[in-house]
C-alpha atoms as a PDB file:
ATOM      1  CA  UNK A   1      -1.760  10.823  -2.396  1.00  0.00           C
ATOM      2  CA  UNK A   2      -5.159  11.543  -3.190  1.00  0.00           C
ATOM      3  CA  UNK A   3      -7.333  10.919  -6.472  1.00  0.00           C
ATOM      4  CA  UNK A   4      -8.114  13.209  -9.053  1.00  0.00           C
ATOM      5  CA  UNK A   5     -11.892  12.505 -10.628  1.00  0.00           C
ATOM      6  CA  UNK A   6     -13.408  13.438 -13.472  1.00  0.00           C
ATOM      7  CA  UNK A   7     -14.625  17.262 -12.470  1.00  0.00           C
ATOM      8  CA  UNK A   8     -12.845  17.593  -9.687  1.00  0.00           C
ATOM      9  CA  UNK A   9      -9.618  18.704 -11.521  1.00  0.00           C
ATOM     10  CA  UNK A  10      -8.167  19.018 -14.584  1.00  0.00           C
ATOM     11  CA  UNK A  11     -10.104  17.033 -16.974  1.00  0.00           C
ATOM     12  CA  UNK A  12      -9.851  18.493 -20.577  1.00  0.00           C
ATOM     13  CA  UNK A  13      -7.604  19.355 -23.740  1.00  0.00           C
ATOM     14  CA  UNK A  14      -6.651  23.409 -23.387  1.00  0.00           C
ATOM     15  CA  UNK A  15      -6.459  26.114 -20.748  1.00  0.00           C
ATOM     16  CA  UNK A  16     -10.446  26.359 -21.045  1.00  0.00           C
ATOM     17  CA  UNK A  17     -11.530  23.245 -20.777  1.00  0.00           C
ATOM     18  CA  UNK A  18      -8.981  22.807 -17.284  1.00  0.00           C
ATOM     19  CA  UNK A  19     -10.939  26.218 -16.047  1.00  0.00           C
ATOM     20  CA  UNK A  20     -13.953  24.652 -16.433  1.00  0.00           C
ATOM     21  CA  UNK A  21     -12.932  21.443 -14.996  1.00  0.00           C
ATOM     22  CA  UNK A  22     -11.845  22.972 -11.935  1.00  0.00           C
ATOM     23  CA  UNK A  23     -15.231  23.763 -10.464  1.00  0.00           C
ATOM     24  CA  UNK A  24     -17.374  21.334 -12.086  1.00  0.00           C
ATOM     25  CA  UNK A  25     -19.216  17.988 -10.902  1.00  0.00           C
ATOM     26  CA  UNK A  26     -18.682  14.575 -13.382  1.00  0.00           C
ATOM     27  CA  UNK A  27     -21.869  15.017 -15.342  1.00  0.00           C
ATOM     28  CA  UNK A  28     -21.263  19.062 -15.775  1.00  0.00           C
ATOM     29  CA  UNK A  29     -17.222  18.660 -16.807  1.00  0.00           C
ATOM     30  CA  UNK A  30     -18.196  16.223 -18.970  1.00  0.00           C
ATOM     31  CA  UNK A  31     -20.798  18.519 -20.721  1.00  0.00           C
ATOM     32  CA  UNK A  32     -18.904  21.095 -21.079  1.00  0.00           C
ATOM     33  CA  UNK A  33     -16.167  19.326 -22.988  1.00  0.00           C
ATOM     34  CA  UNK A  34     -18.788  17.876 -25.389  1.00  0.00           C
ATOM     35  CA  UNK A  35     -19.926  20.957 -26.003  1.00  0.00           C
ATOM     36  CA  UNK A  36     -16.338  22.359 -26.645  1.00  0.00           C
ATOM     37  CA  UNK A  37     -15.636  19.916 -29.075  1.00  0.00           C
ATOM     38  CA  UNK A  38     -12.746  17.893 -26.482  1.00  0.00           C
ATOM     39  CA  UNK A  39     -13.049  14.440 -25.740  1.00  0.00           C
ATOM     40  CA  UNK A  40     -14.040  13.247 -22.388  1.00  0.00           C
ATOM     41  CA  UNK A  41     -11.013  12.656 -19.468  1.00  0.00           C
ATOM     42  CA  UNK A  42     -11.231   9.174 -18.362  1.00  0.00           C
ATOM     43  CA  UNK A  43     -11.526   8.719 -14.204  1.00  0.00           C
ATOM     44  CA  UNK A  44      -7.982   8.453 -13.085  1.00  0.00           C
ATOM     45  CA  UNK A  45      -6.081   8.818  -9.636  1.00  0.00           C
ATOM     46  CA  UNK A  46      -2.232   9.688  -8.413  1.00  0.00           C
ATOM     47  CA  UNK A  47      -0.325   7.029  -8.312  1.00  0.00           C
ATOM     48  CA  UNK A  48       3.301   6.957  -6.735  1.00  0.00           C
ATOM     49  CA  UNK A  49       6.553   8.124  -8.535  1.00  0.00           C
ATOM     50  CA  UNK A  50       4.700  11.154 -10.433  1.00  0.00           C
ATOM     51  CA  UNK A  51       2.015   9.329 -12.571  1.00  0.00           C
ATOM     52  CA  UNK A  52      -1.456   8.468 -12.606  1.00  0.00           C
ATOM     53  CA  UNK A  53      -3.426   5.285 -13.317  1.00  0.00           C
ATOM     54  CA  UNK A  54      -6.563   4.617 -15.090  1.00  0.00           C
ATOM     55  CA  UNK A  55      -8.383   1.753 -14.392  1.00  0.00           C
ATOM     56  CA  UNK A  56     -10.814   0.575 -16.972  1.00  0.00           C
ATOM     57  CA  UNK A  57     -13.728  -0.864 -15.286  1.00  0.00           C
ATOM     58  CA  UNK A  58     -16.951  -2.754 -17.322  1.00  0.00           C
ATOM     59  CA  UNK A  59     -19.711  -0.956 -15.194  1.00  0.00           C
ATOM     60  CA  UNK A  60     -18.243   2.714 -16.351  1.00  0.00           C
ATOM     61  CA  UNK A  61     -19.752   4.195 -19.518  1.00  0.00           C
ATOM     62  CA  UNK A  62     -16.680   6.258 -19.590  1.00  0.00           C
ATOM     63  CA  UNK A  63     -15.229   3.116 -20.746  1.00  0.00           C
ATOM     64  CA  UNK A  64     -16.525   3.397 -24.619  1.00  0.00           C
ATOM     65  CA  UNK A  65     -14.664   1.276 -27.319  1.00  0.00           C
ATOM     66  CA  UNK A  66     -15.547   4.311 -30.115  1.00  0.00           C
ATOM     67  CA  UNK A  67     -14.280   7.337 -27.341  1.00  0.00           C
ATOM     68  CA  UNK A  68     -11.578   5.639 -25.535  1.00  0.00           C
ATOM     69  CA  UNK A  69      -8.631   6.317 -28.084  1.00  0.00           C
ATOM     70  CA  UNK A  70      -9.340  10.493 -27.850  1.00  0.00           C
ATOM     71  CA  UNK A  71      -9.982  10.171 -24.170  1.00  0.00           C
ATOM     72  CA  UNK A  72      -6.946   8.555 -23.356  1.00  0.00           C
ATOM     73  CA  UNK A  73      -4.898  10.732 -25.390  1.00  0.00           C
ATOM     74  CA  UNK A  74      -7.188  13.756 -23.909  1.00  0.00           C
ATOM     75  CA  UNK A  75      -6.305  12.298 -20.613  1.00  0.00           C
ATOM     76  CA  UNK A  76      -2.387  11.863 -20.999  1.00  0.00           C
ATOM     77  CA  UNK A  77      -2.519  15.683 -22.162  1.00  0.00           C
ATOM     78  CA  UNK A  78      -3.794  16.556 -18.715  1.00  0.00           C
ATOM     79  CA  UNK A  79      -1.398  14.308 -16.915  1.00  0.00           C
ATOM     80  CA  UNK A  80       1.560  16.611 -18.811  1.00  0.00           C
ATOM     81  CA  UNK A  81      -0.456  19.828 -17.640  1.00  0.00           C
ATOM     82  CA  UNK A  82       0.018  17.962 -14.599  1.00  0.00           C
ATOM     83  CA  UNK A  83       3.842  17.731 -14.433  1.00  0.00           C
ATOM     84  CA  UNK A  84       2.685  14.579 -14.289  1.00  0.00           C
ATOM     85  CA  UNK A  85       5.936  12.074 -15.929  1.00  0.00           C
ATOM     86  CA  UNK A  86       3.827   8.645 -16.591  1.00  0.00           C
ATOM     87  CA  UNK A  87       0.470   7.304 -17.465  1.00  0.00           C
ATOM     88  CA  UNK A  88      -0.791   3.441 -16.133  1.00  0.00           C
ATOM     89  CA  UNK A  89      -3.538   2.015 -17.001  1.00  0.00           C
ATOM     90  CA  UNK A  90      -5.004  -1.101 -15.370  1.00  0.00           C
ATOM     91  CA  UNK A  91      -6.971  -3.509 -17.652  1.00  0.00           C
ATOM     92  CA  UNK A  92      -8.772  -6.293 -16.693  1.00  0.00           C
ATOM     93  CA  UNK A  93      -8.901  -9.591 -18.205  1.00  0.00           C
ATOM     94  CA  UNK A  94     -12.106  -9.512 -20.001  1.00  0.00           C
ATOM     95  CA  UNK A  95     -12.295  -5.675 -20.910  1.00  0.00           C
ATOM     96  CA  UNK A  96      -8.873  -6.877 -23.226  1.00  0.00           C
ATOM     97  CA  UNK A  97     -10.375  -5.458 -26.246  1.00  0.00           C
ATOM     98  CA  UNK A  98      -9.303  -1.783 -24.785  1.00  0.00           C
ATOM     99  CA  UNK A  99      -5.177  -3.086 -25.055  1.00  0.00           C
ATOM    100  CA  UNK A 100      -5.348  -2.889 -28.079  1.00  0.00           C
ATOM    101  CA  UNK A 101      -7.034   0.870 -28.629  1.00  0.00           C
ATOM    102  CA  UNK A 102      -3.757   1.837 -25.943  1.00  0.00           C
ATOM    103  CA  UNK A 103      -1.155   0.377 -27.810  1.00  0.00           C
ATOM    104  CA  UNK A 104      -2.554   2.628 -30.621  1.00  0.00           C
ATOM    105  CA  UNK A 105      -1.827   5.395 -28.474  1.00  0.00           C
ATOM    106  CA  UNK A 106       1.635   4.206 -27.515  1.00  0.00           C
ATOM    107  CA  UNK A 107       0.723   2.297 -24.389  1.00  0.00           C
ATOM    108  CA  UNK A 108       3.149  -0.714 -23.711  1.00  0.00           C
ATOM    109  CA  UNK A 109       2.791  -3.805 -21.343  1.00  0.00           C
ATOM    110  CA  UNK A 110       4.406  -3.615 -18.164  1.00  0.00           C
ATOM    111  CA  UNK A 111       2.977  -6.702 -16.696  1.00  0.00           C
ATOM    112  CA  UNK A 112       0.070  -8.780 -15.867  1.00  0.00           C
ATOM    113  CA  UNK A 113      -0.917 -10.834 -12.750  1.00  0.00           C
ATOM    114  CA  UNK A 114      -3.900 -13.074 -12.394  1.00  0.00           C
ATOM    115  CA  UNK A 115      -6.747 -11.225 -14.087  1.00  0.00           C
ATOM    116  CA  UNK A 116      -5.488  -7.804 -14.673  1.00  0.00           C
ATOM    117  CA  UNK A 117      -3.165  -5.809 -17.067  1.00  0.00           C
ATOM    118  CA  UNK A 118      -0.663  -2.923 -16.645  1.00  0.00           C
ATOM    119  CA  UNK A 119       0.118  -0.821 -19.311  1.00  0.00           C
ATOM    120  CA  UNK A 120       2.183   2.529 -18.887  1.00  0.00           C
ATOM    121  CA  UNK A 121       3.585   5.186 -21.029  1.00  0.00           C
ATOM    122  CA  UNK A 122       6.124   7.859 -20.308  1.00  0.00           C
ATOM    123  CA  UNK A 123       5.386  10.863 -21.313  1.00  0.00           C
ATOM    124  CA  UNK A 124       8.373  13.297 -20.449  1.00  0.00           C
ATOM    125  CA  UNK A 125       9.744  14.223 -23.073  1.00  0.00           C
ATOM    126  CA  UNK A 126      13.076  16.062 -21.684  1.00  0.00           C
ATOM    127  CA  UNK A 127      14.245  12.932 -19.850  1.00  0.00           C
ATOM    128  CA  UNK A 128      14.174   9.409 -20.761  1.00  0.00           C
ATOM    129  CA  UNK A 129      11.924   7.072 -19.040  1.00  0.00           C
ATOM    130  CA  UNK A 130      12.464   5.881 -15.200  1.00  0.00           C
ATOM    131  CA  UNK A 131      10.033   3.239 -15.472  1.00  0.00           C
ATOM    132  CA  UNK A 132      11.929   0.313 -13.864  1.00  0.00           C
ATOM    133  CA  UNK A 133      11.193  -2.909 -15.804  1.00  0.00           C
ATOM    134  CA  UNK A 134       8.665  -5.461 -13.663  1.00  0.00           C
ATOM    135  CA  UNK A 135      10.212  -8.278 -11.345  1.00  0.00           C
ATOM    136  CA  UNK A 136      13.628  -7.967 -12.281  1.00  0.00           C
ATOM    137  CA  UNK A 137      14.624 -10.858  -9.421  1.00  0.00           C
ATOM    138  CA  UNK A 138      12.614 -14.228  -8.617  1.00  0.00           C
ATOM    139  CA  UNK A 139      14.037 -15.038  -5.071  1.00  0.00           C
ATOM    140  CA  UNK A 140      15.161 -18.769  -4.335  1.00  0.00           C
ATOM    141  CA  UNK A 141      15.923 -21.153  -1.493  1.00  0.00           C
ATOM    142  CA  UNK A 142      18.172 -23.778  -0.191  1.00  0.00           C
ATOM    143  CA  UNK A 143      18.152 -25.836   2.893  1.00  0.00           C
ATOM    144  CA  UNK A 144      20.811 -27.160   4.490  1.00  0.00           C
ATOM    145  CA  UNK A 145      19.479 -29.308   6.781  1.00  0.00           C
ATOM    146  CA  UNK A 146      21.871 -30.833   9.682  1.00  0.00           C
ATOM    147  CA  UNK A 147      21.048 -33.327  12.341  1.00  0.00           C
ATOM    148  CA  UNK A 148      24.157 -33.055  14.429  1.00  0.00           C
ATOM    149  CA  UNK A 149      24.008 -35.870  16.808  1.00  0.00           C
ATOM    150  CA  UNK A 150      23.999 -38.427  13.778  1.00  0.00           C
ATOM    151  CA  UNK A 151      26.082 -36.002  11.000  1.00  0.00           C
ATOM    152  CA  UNK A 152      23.200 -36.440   8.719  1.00  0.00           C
ATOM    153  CA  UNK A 153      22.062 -33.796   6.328  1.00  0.00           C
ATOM    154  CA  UNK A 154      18.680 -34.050   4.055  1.00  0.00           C
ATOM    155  CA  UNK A 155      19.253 -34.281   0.380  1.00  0.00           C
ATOM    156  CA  UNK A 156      16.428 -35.220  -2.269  1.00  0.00           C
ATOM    157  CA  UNK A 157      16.455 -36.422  -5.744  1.00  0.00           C
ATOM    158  CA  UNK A 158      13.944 -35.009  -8.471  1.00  0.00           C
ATOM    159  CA  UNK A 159      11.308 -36.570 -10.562  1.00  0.00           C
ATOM    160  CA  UNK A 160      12.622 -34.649 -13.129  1.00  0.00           C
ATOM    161  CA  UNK A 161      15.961 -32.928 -14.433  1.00  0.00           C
ATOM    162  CA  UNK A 162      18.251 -33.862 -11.701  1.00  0.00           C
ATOM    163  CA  UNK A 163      21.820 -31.986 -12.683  1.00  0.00           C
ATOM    164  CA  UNK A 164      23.444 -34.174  -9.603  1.00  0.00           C
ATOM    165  CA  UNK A 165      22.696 -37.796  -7.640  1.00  0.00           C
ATOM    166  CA  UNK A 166      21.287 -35.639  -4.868  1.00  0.00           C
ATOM    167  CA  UNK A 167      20.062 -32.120  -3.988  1.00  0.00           C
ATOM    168  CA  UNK A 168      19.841 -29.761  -0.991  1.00  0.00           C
ATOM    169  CA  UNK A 169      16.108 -28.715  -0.977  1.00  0.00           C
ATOM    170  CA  UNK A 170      15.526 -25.689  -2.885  1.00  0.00           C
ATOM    171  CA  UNK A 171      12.087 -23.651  -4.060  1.00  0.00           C
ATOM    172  CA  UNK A 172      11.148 -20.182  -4.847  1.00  0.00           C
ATOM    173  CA  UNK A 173       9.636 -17.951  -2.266  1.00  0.00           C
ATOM    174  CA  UNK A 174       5.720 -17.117  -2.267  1.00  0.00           C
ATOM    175  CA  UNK A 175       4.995 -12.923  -2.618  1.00  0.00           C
ATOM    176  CA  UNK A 176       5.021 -11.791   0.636  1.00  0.00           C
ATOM    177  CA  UNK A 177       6.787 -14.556   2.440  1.00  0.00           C
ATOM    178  CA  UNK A 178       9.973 -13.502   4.453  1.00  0.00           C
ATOM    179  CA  UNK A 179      13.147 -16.191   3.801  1.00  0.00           C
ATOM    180  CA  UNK A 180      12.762 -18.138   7.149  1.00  0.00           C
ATOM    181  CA  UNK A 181       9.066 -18.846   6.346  1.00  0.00           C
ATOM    182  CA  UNK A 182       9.854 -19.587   2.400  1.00  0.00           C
ATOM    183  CA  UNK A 183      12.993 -21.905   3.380  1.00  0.00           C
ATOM    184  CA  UNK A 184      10.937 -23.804   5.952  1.00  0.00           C
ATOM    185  CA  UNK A 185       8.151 -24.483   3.616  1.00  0.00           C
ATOM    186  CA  UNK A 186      10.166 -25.851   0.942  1.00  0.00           C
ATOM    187  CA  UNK A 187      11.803 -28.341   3.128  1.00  0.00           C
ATOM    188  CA  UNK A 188       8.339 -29.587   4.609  1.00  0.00           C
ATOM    189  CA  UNK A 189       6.506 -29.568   1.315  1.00  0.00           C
ATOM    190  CA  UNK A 190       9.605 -31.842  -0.300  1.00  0.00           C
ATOM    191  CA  UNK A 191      10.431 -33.708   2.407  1.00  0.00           C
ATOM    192  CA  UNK A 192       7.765 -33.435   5.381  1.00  0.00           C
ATOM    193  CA  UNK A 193      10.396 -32.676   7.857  1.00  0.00           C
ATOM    194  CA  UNK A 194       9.772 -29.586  10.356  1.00  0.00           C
ATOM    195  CA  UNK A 195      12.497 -27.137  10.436  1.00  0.00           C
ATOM    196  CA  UNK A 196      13.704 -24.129  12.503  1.00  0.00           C
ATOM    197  CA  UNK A 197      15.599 -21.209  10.609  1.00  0.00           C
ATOM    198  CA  UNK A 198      18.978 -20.667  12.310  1.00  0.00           C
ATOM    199  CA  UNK A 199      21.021 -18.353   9.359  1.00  0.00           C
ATOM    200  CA  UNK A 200      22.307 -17.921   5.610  1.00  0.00           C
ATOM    201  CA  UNK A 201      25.444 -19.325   4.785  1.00  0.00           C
ATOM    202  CA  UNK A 202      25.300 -17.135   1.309  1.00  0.00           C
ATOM    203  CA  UNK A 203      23.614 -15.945  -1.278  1.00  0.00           C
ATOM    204  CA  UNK A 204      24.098 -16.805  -5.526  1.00  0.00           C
ATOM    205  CA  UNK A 205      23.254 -14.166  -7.921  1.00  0.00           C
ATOM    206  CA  UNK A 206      22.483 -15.296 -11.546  1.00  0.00           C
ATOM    207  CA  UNK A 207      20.845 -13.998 -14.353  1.00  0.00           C
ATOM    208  CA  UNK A 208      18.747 -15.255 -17.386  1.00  0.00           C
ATOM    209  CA  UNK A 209      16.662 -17.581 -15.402  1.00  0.00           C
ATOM    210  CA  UNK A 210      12.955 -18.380 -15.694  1.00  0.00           C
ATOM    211  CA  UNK A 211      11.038 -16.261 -17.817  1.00  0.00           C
ATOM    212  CA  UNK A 212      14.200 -14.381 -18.724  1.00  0.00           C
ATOM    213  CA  UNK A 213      14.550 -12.849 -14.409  1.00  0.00           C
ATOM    214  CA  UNK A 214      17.562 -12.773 -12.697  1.00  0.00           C
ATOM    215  CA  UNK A 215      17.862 -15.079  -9.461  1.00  0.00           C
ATOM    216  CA  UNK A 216      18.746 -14.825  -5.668  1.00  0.00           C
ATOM    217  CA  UNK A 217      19.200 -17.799  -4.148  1.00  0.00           C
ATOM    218  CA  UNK A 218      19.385 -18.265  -0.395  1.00  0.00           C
ATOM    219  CA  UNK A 219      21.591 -21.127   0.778  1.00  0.00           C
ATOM    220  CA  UNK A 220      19.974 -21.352   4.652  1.00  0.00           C
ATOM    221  CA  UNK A 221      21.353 -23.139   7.481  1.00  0.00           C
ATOM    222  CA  UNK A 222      17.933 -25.185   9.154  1.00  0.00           C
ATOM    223  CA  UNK A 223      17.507 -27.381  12.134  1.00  0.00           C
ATOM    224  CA  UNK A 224      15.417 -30.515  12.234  1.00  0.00           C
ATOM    225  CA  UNK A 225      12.795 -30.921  14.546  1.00  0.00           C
ATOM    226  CA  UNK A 226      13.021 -34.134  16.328  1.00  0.00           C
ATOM    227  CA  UNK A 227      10.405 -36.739  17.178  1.00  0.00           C
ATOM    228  CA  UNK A 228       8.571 -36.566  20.630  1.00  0.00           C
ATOM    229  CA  UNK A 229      10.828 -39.418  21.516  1.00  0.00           C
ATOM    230  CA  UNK A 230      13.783 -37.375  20.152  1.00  0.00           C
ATOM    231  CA  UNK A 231      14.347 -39.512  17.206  1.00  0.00           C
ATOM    232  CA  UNK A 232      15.079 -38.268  13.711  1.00  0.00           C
ATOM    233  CA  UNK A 233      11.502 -38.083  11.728  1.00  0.00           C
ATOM    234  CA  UNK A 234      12.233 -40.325   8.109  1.00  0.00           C
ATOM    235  CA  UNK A 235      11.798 -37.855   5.389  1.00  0.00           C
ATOM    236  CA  UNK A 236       8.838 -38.568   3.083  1.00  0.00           C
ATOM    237  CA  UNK A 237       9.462 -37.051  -0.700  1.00  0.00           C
ATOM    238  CA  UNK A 238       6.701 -34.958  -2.367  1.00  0.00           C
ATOM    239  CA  UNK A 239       4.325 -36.389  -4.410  1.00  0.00           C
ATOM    240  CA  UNK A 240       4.768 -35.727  -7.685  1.00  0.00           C
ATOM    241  CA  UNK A 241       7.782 -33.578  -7.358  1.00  0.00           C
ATOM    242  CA  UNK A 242      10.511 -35.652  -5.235  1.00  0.00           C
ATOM    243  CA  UNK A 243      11.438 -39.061  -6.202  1.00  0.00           C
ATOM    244  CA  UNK A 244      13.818 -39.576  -3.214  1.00  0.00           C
ATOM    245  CA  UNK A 245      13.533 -38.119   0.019  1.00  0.00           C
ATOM    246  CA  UNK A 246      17.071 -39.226   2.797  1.00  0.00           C
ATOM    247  CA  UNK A 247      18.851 -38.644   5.147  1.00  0.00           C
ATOM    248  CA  UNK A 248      22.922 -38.817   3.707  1.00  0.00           C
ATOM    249  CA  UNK A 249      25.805 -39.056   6.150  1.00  0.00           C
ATOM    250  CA  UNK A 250      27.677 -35.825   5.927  1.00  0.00           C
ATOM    251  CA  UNK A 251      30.920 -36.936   4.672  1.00  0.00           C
ATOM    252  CA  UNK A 252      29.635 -38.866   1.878  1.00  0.00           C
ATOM    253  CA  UNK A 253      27.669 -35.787   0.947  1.00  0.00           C
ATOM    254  CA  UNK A 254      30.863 -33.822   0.943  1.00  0.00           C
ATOM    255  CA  UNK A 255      32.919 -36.705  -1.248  1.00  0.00           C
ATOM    256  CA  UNK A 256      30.386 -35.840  -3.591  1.00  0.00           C
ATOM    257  CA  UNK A 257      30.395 -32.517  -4.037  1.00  0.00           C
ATOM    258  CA  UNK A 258      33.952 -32.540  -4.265  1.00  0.00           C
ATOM    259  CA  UNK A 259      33.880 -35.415  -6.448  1.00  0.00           C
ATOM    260  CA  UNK A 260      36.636 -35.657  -9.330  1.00  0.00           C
ATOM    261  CA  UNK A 261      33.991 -36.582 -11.825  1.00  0.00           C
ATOM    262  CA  UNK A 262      32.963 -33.138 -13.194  1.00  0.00           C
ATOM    263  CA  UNK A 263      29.438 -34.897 -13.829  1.00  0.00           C
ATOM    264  CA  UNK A 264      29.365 -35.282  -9.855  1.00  0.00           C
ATOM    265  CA  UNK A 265      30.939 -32.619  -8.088  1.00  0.00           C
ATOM    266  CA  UNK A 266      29.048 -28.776  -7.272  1.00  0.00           C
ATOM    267  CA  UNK A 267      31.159 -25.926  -7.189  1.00  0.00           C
ATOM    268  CA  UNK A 268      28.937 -23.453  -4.942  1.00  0.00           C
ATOM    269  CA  UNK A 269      27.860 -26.453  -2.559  1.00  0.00           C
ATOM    270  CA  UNK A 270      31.794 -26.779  -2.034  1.00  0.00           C
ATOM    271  CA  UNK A 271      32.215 -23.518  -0.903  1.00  0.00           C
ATOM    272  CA  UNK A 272      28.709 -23.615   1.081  1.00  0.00           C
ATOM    273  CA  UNK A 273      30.097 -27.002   3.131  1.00  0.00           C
ATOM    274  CA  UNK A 274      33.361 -24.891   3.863  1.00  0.00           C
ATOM    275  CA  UNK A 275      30.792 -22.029   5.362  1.00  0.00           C
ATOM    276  CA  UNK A 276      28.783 -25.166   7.147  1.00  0.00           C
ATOM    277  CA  UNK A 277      32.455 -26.257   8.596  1.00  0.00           C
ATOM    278  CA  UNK A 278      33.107 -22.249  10.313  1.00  0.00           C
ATOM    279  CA  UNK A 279      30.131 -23.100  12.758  1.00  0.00           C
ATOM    280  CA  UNK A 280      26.595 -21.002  12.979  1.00  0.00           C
ATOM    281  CA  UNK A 281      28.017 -18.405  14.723  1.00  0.00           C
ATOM    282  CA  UNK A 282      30.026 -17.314  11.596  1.00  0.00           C
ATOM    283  CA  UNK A 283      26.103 -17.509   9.677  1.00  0.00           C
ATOM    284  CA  UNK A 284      24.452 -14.175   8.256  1.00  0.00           C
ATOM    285  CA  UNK A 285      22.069 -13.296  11.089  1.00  0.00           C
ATOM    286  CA  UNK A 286      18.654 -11.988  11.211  1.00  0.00           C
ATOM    287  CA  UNK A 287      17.185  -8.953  13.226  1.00  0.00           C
ATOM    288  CA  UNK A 288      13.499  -7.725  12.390  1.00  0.00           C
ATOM    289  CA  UNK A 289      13.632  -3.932  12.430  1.00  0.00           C
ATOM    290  CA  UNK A 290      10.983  -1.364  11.658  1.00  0.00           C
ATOM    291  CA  UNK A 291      10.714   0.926   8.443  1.00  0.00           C
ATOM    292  CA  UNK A 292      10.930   4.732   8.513  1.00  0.00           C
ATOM    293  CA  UNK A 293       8.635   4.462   5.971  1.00  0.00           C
ATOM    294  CA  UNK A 294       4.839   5.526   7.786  1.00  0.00           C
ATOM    295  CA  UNK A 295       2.606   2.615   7.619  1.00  0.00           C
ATOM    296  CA  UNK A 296       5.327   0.038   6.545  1.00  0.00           C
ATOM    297  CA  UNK A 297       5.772  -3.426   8.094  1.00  0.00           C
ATOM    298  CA  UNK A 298       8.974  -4.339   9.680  1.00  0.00           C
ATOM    299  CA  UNK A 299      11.234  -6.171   7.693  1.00  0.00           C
ATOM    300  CA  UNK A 300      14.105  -8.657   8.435  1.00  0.00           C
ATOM    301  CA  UNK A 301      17.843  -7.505   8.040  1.00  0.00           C
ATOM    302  CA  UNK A 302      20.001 -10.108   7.123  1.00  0.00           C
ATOM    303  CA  UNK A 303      23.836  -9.455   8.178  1.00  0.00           C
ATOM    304  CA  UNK A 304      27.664 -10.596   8.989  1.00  0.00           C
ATOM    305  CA  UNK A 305      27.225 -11.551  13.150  1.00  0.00           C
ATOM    306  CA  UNK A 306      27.870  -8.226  15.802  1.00  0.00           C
ATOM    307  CA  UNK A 307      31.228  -8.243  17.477  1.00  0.00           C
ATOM    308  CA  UNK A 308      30.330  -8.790  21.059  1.00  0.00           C
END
């Protein structure tokens, strides 16, 4: 959609001051609504899902600690005139002195991300707010990492906080990393092995996790890569992260998950070794398909395997 600036719509409190607006350049508009008595619009553009956004920026004299209260509310009034349901405003890290003049104006945080702010504000009064809440899900990874010739699958042990004697290899994915790429990673960065993504044998949903998210976690069937004299590379544990790094024979693996000892045994890892046990074939599959969506990547589709 494209942007609305400051004279080149509506950019004033009352019928008026829009009129005037409407034909205007920056420096006249803003005349003009001195002169009326109305504060000054801030600069703000269309942003998706019916809002706008406001982005303060330090080289703007728009941007004035003593005008910015009355312009923002001056500014939300157009954004109603608008039909406009929400207001953003983007706030960088050292212009953090205007939060605080927003929150006086009913601005909340939405989130923040390396040096910027969001802020929003919903200002539709006949229905209740649609703002969806930020990151609801951080999305995990496991590996399960078989070397069929020699029934060997790749466990680690922890520096720290190890629930269990050994681990599959697990991490979080990076923004903007698909699950074959984050699952590969992982396993290389923890272990140094090289992988090749072949399925997912499930998927755990839990909630209250870090920082209060809810969590998807992957369980992925992987492939080793073997040596260039077909052996099986030694795994080498992370530095600083991984205290043990191995190669476990498959059914001792298994006699441990299903371990009597409830300080031993892993529930979901039973049921994942029973998935392991149905063969790849039986594996969620993925196909890369493109987005109706103009100007959208394709994106991978992970499913139950096509009758034949």
């Amino acid at each position: 959609m494209g942007s609305r600036r400051l004279g080149t719509g509506v950019r004033s409190i009352g019928s008026a001051c829009f009129a005037a607006a409407s034909t205007a350049t920056n420096g006249e508009a803003r005349q003009r609504f001195s002169s009326n008595g109305a504060a000054a619009l801030l600069p703000f553009e269309d942003k998706r899902h019916n809002s706008i956004e406001i982005k303060v920026r330090p080289d703007d004299r728009t941007f004035d600690e003593s005008t910015f209260e009355g312009s923002l509310l001056a500014t939300e009034k157009a954004a109603l005139h608008l039909g406009k349901t929400a207001v953003w405003i983007e706030v960088p890290i050292l212009q953090s002195r205007f939060i605080e003049l927003a929150a006086r104006c009913g601005f909340e945080f939405h989130h923040a991300e390396g040096d910027q702010a969001s802020l929003c504000k919903w200002i539709d009064t006949e229905h209740a707010s649609r703002i969806p809440c930020f990151a609801t899900h951080q999305v995990g990874v496991g590996a399960v990492v078989i070397h069929s010739n020699s029934n060997q699958i790749l466990c680690v042990r922890e520096l720290r906080k190890n629930y269990r004697p050994y681990k599959l290899p697990t991490g979080l994915a990076e923004l903007g990393e698909d699950l074959d790429q984050a699952v590969t990673r992982e396993v290389k960065e923890e272990t140094g092995i090289d992988t090749v993504f072949d399925g997912v044998l499930g998927v755990r949903h839990t909630h209250g996790m870090q920082f209060k998210r809810s969590d998807l976690f992957f369980v992925c069937r992987l492939s080793p890569l073997l040596d260039d004299d077909g052996s099986l590379p030694e795994p080498v544990p992370q530095s600083g992260e991984i205290e043990d790094a191995c190669w476990l024979p498959v059914d001792e693996y298994r006699e441990m998950v299903n371990s009597d000892d409830e300080n031993v045994r892993h529930p979901m890892m039973q049921q994942i070794m029973k998935l392991v046990d149905q063969g790849p074939d039986h594996d969620m599959q993925r196909t890369v398909l493109s987005s109706v969506v103009p100007g959208r990547k394709s994106s991978p589709l992970y499913h139950t395997p096509l009758k034949k």
